[in-house]
N, C-alpha and C. Protein backbone atom coordinates (compact mmCIF):
# COMPACT_ATOMS: atom_id res chain seq x y z
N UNK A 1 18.08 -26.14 -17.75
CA UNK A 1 17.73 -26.96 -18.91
C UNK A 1 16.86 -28.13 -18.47
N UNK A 2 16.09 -28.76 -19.49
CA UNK A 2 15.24 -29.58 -18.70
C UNK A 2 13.81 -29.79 -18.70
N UNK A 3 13.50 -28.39 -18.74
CA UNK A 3 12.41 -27.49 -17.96
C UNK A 3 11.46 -27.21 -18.79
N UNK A 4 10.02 -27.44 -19.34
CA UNK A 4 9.16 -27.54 -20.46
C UNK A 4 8.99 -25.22 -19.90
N UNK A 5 8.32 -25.40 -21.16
CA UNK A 5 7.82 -23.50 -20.32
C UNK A 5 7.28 -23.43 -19.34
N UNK A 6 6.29 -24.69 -19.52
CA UNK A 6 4.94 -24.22 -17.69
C UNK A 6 6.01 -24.12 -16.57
N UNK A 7 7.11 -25.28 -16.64
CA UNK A 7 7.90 -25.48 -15.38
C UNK A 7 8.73 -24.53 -15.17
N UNK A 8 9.42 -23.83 -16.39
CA UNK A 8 10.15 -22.68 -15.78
C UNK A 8 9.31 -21.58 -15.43
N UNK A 9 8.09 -21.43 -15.65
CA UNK A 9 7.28 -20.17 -15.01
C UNK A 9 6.77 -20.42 -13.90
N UNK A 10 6.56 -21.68 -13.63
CA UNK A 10 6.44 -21.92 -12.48
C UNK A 10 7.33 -21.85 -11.70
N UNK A 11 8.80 -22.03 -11.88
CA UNK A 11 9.78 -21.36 -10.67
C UNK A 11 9.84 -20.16 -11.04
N UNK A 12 9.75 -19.72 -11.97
CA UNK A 12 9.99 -18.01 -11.24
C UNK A 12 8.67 -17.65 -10.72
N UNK A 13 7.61 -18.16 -10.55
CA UNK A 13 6.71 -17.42 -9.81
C UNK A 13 6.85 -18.14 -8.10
N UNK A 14 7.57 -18.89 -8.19
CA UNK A 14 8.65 -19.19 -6.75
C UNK A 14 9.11 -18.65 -6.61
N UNK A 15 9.84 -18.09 -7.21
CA UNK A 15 10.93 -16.81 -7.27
C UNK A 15 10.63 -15.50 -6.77
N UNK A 16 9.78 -15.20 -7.03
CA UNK A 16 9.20 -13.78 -6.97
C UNK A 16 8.50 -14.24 -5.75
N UNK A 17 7.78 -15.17 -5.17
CA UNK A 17 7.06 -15.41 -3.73
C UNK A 17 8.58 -15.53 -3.07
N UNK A 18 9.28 -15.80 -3.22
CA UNK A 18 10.63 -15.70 -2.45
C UNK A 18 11.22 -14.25 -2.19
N UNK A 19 11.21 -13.63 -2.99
CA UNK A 19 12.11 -12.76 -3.35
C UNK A 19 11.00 -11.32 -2.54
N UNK A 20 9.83 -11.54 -2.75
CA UNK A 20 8.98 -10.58 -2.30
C UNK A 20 8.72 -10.43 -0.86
N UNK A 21 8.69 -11.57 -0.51
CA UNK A 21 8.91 -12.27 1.39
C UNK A 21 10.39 -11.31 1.39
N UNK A 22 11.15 -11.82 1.01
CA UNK A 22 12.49 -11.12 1.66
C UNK A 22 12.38 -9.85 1.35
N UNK A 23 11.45 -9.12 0.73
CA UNK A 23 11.91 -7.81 0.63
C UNK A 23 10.74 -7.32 1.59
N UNK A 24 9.80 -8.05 1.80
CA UNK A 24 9.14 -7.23 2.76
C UNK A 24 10.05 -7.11 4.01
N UNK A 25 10.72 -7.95 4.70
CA UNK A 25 11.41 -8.25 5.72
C UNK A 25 12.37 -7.55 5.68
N UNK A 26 13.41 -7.12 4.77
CA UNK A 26 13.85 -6.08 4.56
C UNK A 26 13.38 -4.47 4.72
N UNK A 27 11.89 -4.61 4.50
CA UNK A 27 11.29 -3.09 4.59
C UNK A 27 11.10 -2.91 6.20
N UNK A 28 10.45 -4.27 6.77
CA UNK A 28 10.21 -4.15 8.21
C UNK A 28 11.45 -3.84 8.92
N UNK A 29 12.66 -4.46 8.50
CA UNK A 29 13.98 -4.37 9.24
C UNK A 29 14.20 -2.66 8.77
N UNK A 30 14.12 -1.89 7.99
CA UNK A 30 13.94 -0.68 7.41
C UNK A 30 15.65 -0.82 7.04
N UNK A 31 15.85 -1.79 6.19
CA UNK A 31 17.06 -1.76 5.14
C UNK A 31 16.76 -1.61 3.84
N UNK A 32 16.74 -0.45 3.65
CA UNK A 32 15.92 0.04 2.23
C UNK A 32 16.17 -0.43 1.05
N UNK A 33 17.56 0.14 1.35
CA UNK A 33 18.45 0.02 -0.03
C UNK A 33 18.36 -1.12 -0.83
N UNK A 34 18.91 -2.25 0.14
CA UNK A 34 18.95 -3.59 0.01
C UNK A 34 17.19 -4.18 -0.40
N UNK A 35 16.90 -3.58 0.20
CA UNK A 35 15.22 -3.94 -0.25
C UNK A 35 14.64 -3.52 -1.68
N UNK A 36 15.44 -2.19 -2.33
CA UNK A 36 14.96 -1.37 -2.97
C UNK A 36 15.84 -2.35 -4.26
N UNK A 37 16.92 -2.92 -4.22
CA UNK A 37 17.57 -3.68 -5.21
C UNK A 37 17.43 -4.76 -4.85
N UNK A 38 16.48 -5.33 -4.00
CA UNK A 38 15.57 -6.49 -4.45
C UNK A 38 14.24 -6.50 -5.14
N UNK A 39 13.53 -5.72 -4.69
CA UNK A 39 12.33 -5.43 -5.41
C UNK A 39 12.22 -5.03 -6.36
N UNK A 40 13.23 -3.84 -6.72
CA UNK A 40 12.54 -3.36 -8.42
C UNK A 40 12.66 -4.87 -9.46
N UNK A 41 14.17 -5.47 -9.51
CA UNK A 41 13.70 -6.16 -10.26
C UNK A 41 12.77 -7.50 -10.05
N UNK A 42 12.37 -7.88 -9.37
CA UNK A 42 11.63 -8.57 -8.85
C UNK A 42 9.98 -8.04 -9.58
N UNK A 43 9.84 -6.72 -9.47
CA UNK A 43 8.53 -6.01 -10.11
C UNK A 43 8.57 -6.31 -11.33
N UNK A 44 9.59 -6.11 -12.24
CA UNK A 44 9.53 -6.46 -13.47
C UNK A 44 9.40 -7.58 -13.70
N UNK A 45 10.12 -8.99 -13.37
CA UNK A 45 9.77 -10.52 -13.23
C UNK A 45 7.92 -10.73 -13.11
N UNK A 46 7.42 -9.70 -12.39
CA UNK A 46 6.08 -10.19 -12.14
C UNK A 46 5.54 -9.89 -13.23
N UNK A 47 5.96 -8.54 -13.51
CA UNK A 47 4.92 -8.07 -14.54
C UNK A 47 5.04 -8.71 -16.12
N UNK A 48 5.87 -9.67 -16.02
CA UNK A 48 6.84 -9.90 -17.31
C UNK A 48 5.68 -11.29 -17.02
N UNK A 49 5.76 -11.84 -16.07
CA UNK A 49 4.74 -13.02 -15.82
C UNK A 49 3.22 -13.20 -16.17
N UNK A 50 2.88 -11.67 -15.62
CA UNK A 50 1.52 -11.28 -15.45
C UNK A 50 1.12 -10.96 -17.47
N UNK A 51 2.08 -10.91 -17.98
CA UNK A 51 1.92 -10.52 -19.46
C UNK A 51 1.30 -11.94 -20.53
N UNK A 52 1.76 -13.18 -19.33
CA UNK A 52 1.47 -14.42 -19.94
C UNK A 52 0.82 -14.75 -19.24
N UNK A 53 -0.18 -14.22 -18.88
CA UNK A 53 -1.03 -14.80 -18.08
C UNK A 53 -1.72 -13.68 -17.01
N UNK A 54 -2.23 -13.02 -18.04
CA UNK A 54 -3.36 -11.38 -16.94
C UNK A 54 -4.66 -11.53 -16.63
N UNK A 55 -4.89 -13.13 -16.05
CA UNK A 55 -5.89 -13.39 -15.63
C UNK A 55 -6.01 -13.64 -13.99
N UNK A 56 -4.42 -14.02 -14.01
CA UNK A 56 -4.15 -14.58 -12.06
C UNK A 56 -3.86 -13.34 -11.61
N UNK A 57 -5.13 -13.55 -10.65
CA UNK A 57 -5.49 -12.36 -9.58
C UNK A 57 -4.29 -12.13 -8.27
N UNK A 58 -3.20 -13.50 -8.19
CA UNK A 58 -2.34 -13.26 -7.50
C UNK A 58 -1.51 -12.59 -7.70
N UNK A 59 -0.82 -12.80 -9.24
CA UNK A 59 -0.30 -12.07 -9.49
C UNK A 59 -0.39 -10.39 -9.57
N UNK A 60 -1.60 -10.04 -9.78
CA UNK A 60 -1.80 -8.94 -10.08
C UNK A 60 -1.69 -8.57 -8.34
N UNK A 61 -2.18 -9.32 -7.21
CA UNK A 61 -1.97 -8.57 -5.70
C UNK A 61 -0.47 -8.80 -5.65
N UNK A 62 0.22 -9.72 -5.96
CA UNK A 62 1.87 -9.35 -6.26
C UNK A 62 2.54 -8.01 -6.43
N UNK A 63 1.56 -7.66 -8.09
CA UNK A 63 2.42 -6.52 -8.12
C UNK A 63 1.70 -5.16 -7.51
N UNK A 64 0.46 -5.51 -6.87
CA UNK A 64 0.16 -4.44 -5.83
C UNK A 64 1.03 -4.06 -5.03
N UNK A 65 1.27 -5.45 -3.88
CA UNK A 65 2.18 -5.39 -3.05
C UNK A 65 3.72 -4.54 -2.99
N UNK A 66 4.11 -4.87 -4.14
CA UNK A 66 5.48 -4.35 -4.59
C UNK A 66 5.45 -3.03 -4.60
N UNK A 67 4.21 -2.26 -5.66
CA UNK A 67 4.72 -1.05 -5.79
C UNK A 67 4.33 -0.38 -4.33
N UNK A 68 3.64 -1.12 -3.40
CA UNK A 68 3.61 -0.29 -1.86
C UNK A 68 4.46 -0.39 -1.07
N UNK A 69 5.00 -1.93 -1.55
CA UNK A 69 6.53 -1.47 -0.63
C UNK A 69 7.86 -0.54 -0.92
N UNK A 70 7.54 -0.26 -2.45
CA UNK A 70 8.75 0.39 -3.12
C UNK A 70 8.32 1.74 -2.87
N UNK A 71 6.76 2.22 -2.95
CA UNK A 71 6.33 3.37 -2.14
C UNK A 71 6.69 3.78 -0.85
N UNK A 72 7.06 2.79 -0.05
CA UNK A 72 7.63 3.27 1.21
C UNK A 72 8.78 3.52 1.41
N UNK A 73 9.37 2.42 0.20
CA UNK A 73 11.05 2.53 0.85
C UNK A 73 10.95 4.30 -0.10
N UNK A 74 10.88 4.61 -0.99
CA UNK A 74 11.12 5.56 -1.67
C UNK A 74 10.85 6.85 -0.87
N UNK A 75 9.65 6.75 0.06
CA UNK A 75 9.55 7.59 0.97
C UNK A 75 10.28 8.06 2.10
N UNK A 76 11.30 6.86 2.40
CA UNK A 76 11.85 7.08 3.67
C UNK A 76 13.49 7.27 2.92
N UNK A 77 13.72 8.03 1.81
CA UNK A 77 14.74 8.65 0.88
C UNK A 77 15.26 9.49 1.62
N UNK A 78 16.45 9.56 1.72
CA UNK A 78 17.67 11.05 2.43
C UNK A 78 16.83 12.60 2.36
N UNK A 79 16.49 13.12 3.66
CA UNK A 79 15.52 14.29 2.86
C UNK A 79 16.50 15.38 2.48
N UNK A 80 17.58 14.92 2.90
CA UNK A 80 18.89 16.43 2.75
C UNK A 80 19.61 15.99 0.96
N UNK A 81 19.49 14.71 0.82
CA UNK A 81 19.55 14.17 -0.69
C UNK A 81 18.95 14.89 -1.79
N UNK A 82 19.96 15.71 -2.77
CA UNK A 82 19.38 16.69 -3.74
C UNK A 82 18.26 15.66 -4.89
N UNK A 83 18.48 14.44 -4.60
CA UNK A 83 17.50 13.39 -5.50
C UNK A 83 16.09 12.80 -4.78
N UNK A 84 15.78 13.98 -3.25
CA UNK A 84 14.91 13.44 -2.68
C UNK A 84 13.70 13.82 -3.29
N UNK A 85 13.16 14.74 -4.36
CA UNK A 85 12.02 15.46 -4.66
C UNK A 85 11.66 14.26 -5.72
N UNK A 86 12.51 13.94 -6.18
CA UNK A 86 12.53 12.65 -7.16
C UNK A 86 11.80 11.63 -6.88
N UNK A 87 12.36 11.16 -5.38
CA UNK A 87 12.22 9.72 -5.31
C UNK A 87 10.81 9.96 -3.95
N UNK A 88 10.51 10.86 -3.95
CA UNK A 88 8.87 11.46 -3.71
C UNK A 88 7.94 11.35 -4.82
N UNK A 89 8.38 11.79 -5.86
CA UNK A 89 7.61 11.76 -6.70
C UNK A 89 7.26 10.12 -7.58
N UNK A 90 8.74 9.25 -7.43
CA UNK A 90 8.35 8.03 -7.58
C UNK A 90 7.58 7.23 -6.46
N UNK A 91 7.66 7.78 -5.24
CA UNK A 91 7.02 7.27 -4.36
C UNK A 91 5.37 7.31 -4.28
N UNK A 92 4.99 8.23 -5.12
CA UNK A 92 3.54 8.82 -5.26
C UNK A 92 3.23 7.95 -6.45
N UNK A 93 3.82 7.95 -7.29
CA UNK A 93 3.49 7.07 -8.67
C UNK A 93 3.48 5.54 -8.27
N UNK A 94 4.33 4.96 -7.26
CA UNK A 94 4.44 3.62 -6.85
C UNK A 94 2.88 3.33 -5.96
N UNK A 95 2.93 4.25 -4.95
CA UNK A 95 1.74 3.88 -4.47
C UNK A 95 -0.07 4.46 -5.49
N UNK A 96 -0.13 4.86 -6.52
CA UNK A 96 -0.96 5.04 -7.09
C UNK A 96 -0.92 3.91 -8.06
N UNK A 97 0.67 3.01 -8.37
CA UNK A 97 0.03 1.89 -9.01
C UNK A 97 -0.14 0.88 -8.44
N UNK A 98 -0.13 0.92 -7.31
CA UNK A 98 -0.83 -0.01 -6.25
C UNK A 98 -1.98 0.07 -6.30
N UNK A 99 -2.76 1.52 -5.71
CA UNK A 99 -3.88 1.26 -5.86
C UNK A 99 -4.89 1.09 -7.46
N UNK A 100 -4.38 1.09 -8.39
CA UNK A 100 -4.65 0.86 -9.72
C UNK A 100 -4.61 -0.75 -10.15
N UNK A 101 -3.83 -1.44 -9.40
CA UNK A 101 -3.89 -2.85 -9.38
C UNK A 101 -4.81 -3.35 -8.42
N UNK A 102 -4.87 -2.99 -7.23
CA UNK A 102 -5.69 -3.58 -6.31
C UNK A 102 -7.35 -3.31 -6.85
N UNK A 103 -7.62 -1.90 -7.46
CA UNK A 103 -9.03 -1.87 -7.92
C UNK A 103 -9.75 -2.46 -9.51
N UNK A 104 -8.60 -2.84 -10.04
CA UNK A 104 -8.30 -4.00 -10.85
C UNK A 104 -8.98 -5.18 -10.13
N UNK A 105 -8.58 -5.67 -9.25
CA UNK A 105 -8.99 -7.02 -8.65
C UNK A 105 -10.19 -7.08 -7.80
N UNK A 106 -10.44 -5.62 -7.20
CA UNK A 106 -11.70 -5.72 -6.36
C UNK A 106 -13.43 -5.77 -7.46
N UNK A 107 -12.70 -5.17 -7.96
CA UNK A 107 -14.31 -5.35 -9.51
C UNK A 107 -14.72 -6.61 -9.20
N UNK A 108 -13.94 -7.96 -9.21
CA UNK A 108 -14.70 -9.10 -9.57
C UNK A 108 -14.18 -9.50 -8.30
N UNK A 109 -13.78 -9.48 -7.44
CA UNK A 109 -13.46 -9.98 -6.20
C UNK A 109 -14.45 -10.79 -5.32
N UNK A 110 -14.84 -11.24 -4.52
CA UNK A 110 -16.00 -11.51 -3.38
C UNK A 110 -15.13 -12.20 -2.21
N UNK A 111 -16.15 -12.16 -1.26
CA UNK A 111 -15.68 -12.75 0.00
C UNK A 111 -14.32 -12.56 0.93
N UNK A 112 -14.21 -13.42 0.96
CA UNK A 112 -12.48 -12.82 1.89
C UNK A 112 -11.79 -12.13 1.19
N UNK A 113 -11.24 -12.75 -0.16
CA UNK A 113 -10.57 -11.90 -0.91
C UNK A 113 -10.87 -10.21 -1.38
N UNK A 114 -12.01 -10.10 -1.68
CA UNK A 114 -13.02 -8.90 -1.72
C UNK A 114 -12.15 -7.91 -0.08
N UNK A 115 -12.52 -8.74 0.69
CA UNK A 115 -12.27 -7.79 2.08
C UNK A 115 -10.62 -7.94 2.14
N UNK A 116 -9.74 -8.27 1.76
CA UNK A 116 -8.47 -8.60 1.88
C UNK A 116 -7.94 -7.61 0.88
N UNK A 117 -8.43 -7.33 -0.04
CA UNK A 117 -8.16 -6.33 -1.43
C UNK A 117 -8.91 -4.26 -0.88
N UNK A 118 -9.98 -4.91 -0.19
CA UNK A 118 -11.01 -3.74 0.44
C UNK A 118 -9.54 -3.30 1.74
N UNK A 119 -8.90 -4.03 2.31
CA UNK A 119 -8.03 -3.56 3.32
C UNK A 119 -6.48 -3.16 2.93
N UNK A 120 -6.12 -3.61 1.94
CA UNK A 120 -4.88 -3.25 1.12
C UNK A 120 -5.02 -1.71 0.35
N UNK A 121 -6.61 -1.52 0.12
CA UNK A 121 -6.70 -0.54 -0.68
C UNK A 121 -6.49 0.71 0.00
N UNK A 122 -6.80 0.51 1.51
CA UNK A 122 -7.38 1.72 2.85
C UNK A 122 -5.76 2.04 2.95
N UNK A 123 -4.82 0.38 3.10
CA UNK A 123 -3.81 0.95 3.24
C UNK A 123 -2.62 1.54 2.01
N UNK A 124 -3.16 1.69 1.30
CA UNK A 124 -2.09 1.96 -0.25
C UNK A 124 -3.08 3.87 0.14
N UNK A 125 -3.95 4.19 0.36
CA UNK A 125 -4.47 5.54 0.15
C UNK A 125 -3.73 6.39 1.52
N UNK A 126 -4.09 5.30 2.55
CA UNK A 126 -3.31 5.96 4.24
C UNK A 126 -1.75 6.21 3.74
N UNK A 127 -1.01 5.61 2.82
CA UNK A 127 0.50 5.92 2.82
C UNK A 127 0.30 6.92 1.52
N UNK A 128 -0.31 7.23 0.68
CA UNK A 128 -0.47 8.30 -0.11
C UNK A 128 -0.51 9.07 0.56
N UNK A 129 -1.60 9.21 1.48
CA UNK A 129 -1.80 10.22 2.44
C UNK A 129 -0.33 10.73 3.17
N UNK A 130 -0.05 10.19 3.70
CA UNK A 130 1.64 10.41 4.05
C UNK A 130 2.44 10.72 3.51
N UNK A 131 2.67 10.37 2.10
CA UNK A 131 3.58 10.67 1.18
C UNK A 131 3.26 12.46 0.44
N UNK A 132 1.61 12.59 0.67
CA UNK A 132 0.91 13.92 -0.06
C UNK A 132 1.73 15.30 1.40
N UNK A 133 1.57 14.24 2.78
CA UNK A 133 1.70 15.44 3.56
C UNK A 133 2.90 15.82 4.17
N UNK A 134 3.69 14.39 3.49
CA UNK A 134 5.21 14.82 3.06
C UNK A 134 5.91 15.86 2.34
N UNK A 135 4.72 16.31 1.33
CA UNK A 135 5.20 16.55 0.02
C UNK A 135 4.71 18.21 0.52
N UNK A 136 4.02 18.31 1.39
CA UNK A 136 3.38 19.81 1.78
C UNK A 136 1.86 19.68 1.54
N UNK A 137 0.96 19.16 0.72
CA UNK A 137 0.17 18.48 -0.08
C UNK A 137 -1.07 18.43 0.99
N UNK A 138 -1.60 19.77 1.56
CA UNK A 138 -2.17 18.86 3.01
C UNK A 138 -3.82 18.70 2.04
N UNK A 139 -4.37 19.18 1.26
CA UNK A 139 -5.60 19.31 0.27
C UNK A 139 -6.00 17.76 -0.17
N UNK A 140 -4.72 17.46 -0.75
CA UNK A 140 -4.44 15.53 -1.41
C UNK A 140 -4.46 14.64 0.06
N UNK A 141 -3.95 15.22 0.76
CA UNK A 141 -3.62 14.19 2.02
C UNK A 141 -4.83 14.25 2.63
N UNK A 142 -5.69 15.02 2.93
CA UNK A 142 -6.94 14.73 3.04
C UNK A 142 -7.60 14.14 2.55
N UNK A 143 -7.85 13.92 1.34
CA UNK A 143 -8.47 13.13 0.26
C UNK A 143 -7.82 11.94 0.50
N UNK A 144 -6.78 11.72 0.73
CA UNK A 144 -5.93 10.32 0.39
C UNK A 144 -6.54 9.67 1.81
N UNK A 145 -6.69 10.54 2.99
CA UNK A 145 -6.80 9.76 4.33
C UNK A 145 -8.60 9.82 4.37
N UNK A 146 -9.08 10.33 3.33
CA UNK A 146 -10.62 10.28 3.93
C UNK A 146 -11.39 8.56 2.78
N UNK A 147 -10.36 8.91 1.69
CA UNK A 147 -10.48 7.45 1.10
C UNK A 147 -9.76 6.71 2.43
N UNK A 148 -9.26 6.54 2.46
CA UNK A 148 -8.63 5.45 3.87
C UNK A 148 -9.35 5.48 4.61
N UNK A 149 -10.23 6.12 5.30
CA UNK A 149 -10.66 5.88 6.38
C UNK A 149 -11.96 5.42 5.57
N UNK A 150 -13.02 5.82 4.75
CA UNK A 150 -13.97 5.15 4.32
C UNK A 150 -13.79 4.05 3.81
N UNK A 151 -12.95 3.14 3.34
CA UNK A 151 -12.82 1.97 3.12
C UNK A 151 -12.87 0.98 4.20
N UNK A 152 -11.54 1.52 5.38
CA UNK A 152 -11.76 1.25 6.62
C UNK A 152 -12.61 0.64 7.00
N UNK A 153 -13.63 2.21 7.33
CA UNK A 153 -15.46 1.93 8.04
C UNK A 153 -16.09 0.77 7.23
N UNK A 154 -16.03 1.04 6.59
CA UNK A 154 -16.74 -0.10 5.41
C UNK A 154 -16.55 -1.42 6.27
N UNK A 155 -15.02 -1.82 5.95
CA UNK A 155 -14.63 -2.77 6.49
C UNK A 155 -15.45 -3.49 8.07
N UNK A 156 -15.10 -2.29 9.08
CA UNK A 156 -15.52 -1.98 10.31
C UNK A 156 -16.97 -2.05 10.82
N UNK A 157 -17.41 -2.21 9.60
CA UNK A 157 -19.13 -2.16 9.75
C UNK A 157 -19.49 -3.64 9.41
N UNK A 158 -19.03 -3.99 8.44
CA UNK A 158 -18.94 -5.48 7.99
C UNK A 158 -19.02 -6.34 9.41
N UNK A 159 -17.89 -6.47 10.24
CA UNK A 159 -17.60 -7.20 11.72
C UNK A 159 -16.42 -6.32 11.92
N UNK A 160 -17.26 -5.82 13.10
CA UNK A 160 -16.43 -4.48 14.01
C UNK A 160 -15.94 -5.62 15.05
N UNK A 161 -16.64 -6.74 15.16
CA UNK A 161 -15.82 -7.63 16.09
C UNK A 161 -14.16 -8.05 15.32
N UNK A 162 -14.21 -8.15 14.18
CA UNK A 162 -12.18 -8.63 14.00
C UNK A 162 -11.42 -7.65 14.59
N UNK A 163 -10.52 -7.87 15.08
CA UNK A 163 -9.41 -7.21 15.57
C UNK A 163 -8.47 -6.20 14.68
N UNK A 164 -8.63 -6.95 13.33
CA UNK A 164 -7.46 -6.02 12.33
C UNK A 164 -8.15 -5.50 11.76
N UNK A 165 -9.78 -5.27 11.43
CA UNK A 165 -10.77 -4.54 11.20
C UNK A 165 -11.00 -3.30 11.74
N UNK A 166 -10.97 -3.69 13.38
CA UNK A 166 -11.07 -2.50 14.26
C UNK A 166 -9.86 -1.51 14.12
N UNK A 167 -8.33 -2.26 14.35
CA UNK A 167 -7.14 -1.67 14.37
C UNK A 167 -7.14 -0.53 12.88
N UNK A 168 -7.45 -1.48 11.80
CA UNK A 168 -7.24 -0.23 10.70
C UNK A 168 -8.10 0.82 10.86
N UNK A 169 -9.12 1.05 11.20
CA UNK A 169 -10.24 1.73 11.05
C UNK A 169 -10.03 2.74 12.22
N UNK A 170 -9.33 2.58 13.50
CA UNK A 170 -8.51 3.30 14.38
C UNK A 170 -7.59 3.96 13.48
N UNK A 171 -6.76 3.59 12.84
CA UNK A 171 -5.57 3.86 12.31
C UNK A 171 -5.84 5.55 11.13
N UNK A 172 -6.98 4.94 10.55
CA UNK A 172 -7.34 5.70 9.30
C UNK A 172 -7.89 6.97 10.41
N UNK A 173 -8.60 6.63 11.23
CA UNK A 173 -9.53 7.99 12.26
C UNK A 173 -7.97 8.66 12.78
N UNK A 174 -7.52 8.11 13.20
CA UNK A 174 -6.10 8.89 13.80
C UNK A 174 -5.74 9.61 12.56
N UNK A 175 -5.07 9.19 11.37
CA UNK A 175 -4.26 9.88 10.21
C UNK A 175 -5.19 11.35 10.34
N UNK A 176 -6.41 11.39 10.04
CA UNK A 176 -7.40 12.69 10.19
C UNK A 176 -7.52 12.89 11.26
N UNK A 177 -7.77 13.12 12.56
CA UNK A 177 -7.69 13.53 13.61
C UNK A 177 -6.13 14.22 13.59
N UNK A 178 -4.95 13.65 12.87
CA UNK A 178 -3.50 14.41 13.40
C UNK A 178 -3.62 15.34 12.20
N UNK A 179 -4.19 15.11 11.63
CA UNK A 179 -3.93 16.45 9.50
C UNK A 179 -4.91 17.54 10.45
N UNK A 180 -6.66 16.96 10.64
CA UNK A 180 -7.11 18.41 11.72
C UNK A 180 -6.32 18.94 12.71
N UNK A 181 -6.05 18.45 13.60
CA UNK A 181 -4.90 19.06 14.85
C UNK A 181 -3.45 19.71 13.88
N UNK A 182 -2.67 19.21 13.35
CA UNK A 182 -1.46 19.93 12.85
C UNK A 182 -1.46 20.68 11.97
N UNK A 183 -2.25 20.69 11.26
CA UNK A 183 -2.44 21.05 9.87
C UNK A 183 -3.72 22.30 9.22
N UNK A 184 -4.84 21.17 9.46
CA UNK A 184 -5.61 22.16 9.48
C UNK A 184 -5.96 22.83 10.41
N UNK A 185 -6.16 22.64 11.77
CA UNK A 185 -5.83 23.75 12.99
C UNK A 185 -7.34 23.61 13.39
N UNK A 186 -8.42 22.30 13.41
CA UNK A 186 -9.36 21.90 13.77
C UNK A 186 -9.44 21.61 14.88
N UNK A 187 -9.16 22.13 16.11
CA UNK A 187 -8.97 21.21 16.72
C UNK A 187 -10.31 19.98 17.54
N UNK A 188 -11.47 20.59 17.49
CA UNK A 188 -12.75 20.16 17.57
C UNK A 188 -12.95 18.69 16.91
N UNK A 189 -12.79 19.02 15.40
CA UNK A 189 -13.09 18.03 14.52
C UNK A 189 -12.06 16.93 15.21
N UNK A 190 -10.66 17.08 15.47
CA UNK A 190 -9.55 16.32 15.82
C UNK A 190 -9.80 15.41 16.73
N UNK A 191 -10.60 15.86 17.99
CA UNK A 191 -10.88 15.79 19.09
C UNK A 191 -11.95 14.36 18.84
N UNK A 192 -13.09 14.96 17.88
CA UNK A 192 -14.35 13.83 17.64
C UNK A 192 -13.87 12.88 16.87
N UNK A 193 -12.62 12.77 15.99
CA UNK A 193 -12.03 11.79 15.48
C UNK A 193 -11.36 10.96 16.74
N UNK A 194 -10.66 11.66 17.14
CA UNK A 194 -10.24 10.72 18.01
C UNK A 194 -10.83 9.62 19.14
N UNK A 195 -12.08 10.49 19.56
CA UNK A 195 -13.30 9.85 20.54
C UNK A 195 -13.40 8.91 19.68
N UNK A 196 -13.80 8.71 18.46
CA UNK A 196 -14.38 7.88 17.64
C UNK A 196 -13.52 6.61 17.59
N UNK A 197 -11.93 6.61 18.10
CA UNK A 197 -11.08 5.40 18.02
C UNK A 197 -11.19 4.61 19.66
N UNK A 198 -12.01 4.93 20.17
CA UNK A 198 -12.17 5.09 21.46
C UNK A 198 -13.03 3.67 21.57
N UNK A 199 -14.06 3.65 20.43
CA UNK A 199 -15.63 2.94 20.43
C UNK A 199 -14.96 1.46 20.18
């Protein structure tokens, strides 16, 4: 009580920068569960925010963020769990509304932010990619890792001197180099991907 409207939206968007920190830390610690009943509702708080106000671009990388972490935890679901085909399939929908928010924000984006949104995007397609070749999906998972890796390069071409520039852009050449070698049975192509993380 107390609290005019601006001020109570302004703590819950404390709230949700709180609550989203701990759930990433939760995902890194790989305590899902606990992560997974922090975040969902936490997603809704944002989006309930973002409804009064769908102009802040933070918010909207907020609820990027979320549905990629809820994409992961959903991925790393019991695979012997008769509810695992399920929570695959929410895992595919989580990370596709990630990338549906993030290309939301890159339209009008520039500068750091532009490249900060350009590197979230490589990585919301690289865990599609994972989630597609989870799923058997090796056709999508190609697609998902060749968007990843061209965003990447992009990136990588920009200043191949940053460090987390170079690292993703390694990262994305590996995902295709291991789908040719395991999958598609390239092993040539595999081979020149991999030289290529080399440079």
């Amino acid at each position: 009580t107390g609290f005019d409207p601006e001020d109570r939206n302004n703590l819950r968007r404390r709230l949700v920068d709180v609550r989203l920190n701990q759930g990433l830390v939760l995902v890194q610690r790989e305590d899902y569960g606990a992560a997974e009943k922090l975040l969902e509702p936490t997603l809704d708080a944002t989006l309930d925010l973002h409804k009064l106000n769908d102009e802040d671009t933070t918010l909207k990388r907020d609820i990027a963020e979320i549905h990629n972490l809820l994409g992961q935890i959903k991925m790393e679901s019991d695979a012997t769990d008769a509810r695992f085909p399920e929570a695959l399939r929410q895992s595919e929908n989580h990370f596709k509304d990630s990338i549906h928010w993030l290309e939301l924000i890159e339209r009008h984006a520039e500068g750091r932010e532009k490249r900060e949104v350009l590197r979230d995007l490589g990585r919301s397609h690289g865990y599609l990619g994972d989630l597609q070749l989870l799923e058997g999906n090796v056709s999508k998972a190609e697609r998902s890792y060749k968007d990843s890796e061209e965003l990447r390069r992009d990136l990588y071409d920009v200043n191949h001197l940053d460090a987390e520039f170079r690292f993703q852009y390694a990262r994305g050449l590996c995902n295709i180099a291991l789908l040719e070698r395991d999958y598609i049975g390239d092993q040539q192509k595999a081979i020149e991907y991999l030289t290529q993380t080399e440079s």
